[in-house]
N, C-alpha and C. Protein backbone atom coordinates (compact mmCIF):
# COMPACT_ATOMS: atom_id res chain seq x y z
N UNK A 1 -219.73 47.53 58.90
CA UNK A 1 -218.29 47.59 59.00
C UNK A 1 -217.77 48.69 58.07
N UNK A 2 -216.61 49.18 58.72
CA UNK A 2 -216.28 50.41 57.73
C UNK A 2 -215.25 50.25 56.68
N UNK A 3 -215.62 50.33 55.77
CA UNK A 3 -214.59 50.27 54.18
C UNK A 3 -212.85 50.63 54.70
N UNK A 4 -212.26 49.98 53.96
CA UNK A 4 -210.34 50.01 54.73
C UNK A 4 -210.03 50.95 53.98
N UNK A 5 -208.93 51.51 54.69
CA UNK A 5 -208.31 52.79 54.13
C UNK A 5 -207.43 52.73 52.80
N UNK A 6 -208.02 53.58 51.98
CA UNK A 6 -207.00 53.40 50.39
C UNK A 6 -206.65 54.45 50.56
N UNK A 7 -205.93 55.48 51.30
CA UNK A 7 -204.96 56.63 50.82
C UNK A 7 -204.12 56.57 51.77
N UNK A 8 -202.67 56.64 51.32
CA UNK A 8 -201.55 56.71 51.46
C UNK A 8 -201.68 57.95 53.29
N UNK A 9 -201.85 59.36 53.33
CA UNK A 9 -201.96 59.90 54.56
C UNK A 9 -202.90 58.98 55.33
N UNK A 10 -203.78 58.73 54.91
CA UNK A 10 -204.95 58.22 55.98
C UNK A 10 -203.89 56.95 56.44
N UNK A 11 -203.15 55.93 55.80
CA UNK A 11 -202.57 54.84 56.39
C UNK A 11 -201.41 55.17 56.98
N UNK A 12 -201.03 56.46 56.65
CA UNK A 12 -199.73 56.54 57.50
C UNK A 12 -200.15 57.27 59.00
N UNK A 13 -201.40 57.98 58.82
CA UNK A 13 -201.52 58.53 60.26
C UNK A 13 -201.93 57.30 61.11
N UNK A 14 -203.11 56.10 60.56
CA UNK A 14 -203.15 54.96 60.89
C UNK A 14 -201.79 54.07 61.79
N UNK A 15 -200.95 54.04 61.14
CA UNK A 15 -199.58 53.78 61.22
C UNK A 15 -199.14 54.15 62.43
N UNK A 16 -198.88 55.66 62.05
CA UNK A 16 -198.39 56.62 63.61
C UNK A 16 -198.72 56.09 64.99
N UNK A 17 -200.04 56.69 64.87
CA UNK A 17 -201.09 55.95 65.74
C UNK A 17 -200.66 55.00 66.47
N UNK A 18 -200.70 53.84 65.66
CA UNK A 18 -200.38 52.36 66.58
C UNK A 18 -198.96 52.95 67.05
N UNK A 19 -197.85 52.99 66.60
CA UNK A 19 -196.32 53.00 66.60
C UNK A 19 -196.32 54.03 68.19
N UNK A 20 -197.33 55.33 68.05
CA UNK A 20 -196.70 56.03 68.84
C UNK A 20 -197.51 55.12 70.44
N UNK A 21 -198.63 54.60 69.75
CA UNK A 21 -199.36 53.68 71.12
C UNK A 21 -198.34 52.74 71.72
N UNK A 22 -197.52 51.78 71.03
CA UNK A 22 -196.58 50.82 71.70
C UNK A 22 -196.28 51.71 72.35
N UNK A 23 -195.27 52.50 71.86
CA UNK A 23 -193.85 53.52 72.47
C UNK A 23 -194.44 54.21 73.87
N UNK A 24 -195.80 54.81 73.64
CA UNK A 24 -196.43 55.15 75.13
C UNK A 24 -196.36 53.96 76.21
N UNK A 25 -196.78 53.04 75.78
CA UNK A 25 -197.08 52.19 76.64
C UNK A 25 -195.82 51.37 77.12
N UNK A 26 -194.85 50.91 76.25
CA UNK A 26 -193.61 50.85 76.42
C UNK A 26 -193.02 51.45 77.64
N UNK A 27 -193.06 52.84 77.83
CA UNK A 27 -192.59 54.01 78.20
C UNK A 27 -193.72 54.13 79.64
N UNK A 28 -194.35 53.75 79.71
CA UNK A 28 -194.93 53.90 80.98
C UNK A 28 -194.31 52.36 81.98
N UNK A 29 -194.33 51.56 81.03
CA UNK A 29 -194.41 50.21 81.88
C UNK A 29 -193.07 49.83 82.36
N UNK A 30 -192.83 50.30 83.32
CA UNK A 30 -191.18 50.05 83.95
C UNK A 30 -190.70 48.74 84.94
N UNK A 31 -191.89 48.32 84.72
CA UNK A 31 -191.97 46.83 85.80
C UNK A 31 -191.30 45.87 85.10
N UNK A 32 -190.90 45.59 83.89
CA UNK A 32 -190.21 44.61 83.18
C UNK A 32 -188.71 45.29 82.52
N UNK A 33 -188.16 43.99 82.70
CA UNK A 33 -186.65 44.01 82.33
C UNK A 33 -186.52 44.63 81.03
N UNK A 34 -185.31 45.06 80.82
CA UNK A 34 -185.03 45.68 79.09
C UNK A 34 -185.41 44.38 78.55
N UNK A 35 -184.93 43.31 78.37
CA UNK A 35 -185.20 42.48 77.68
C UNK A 35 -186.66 42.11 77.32
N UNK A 36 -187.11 41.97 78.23
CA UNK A 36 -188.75 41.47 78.92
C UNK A 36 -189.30 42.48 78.07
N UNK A 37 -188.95 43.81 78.25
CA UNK A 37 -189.61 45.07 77.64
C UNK A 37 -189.33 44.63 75.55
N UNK A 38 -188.06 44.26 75.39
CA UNK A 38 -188.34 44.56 74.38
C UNK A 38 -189.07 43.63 73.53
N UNK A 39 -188.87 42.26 74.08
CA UNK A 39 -190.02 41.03 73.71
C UNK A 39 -191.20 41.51 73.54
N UNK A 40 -191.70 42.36 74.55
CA UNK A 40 -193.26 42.70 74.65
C UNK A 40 -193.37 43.89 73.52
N UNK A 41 -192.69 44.88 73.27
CA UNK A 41 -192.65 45.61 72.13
C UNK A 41 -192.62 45.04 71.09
N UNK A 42 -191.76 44.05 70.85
CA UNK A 42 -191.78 42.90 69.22
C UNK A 42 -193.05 42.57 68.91
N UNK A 43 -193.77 41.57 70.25
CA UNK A 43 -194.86 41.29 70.24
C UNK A 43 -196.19 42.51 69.39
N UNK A 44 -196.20 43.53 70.43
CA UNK A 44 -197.10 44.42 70.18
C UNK A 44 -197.20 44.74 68.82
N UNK A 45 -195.66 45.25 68.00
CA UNK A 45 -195.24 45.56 66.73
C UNK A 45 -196.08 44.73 65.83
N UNK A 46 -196.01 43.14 66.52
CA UNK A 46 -196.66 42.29 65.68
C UNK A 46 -197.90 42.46 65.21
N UNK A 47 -198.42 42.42 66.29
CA UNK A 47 -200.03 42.61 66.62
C UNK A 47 -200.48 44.45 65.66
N UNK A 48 -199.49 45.29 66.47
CA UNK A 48 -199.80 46.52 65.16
C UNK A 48 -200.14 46.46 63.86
N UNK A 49 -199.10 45.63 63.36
CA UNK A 49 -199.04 44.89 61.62
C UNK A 49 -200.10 43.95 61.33
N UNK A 50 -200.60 43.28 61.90
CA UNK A 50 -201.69 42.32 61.91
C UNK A 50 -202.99 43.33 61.90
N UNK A 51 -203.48 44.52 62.55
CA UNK A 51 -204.63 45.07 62.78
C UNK A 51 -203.90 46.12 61.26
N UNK A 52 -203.18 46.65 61.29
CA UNK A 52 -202.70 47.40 60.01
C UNK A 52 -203.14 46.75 59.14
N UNK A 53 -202.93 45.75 58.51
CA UNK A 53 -203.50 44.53 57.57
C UNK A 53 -204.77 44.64 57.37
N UNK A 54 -205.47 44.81 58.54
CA UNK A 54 -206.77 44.35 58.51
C UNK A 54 -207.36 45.97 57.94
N UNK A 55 -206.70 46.71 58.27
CA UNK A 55 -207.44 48.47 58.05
C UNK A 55 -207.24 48.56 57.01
N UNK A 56 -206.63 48.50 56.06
CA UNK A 56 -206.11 48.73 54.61
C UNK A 56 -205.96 48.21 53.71
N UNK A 57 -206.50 48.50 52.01
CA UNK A 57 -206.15 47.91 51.31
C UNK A 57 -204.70 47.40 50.91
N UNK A 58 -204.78 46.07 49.95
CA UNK A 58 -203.92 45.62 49.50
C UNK A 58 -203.01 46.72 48.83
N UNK A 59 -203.51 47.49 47.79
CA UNK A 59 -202.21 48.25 47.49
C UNK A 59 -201.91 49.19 48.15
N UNK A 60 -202.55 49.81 49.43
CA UNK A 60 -201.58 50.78 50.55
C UNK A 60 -200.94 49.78 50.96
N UNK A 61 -201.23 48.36 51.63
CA UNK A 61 -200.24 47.80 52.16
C UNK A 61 -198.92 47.36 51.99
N UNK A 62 -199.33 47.66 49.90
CA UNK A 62 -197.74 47.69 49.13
C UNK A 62 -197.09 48.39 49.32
N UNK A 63 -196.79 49.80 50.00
CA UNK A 63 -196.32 51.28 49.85
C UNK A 63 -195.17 50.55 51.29
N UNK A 64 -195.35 49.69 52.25
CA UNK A 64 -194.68 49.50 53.16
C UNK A 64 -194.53 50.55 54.07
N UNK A 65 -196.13 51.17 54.41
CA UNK A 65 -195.83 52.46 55.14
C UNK A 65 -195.57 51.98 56.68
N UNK A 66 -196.37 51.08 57.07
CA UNK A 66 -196.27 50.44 58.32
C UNK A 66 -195.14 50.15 58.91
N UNK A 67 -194.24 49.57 58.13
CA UNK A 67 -192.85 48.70 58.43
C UNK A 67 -191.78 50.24 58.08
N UNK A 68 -192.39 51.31 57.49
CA UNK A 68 -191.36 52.53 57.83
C UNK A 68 -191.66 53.07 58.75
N UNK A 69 -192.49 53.26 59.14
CA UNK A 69 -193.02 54.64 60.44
C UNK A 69 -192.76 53.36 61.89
N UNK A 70 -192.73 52.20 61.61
CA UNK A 70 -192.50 51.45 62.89
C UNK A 70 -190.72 51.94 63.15
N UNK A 71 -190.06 51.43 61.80
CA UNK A 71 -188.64 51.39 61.82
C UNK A 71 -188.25 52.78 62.15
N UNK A 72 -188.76 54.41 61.93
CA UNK A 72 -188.59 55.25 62.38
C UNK A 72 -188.37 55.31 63.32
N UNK A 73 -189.75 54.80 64.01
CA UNK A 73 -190.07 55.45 65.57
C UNK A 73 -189.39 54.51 66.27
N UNK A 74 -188.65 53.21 66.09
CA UNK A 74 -188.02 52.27 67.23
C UNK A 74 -186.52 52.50 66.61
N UNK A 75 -185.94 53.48 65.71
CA UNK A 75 -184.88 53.32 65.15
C UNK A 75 -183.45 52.79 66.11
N UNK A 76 -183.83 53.11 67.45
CA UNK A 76 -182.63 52.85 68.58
C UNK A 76 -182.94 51.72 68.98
N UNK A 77 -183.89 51.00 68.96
CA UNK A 77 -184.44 49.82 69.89
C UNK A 77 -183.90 48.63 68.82
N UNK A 78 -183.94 47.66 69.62
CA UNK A 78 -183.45 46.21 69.26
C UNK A 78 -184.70 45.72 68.93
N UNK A 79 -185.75 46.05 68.98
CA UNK A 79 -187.23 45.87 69.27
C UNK A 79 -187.61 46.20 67.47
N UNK A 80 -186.69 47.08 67.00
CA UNK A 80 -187.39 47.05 65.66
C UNK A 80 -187.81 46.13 64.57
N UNK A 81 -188.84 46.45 64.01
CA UNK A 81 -188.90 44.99 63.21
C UNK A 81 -188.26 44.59 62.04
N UNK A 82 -188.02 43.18 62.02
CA UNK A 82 -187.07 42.92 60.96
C UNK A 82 -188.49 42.91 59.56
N UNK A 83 -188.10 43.37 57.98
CA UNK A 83 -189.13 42.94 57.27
C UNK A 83 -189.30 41.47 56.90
N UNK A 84 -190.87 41.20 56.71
CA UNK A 84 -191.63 40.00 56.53
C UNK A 84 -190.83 39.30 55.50
């Protein structure tokens, strides 16, 4: 298994990553309602933060890079996450 990320760039490109993966997938999937859509984005967000957790140490996970680069990239959406 591979050692979790302790530097600040490495967790924020980490970060990106997932954030810009919802938003693709988001963005392709037009079969569900705004609402429907944004449930399933909350969801995902969740699940992002949960595997984020798992990639990184405890003190990158203090820096709250995750819960900024999410709140960036959904800044218009209702979908953004509220903090833990």
């Amino acid at each position: 298994m591979s050692s979790k990320i302790d530097s600040t760039p490495r967790a924020t490109r980490l970060a990106q990553t997932i954030a810009s993966d919802i938003a693709a997938y988001a963005q392709a999937d037009t079969s569900l309602s705004s609402e429907a859509q944004r449930e399933q984005i909350k969801q995902q967000i969740q699940e992002g933060r949960e595997f984020f957790r798992s990639r990184v140490t405890p003190e990158v996970l203090s820096h709250g890079i995750y819960e900024e680069v999410v709140r960036s990239k959904f800044a218009t959406s209702s979908a953004a996450p509220q903090p833990d």
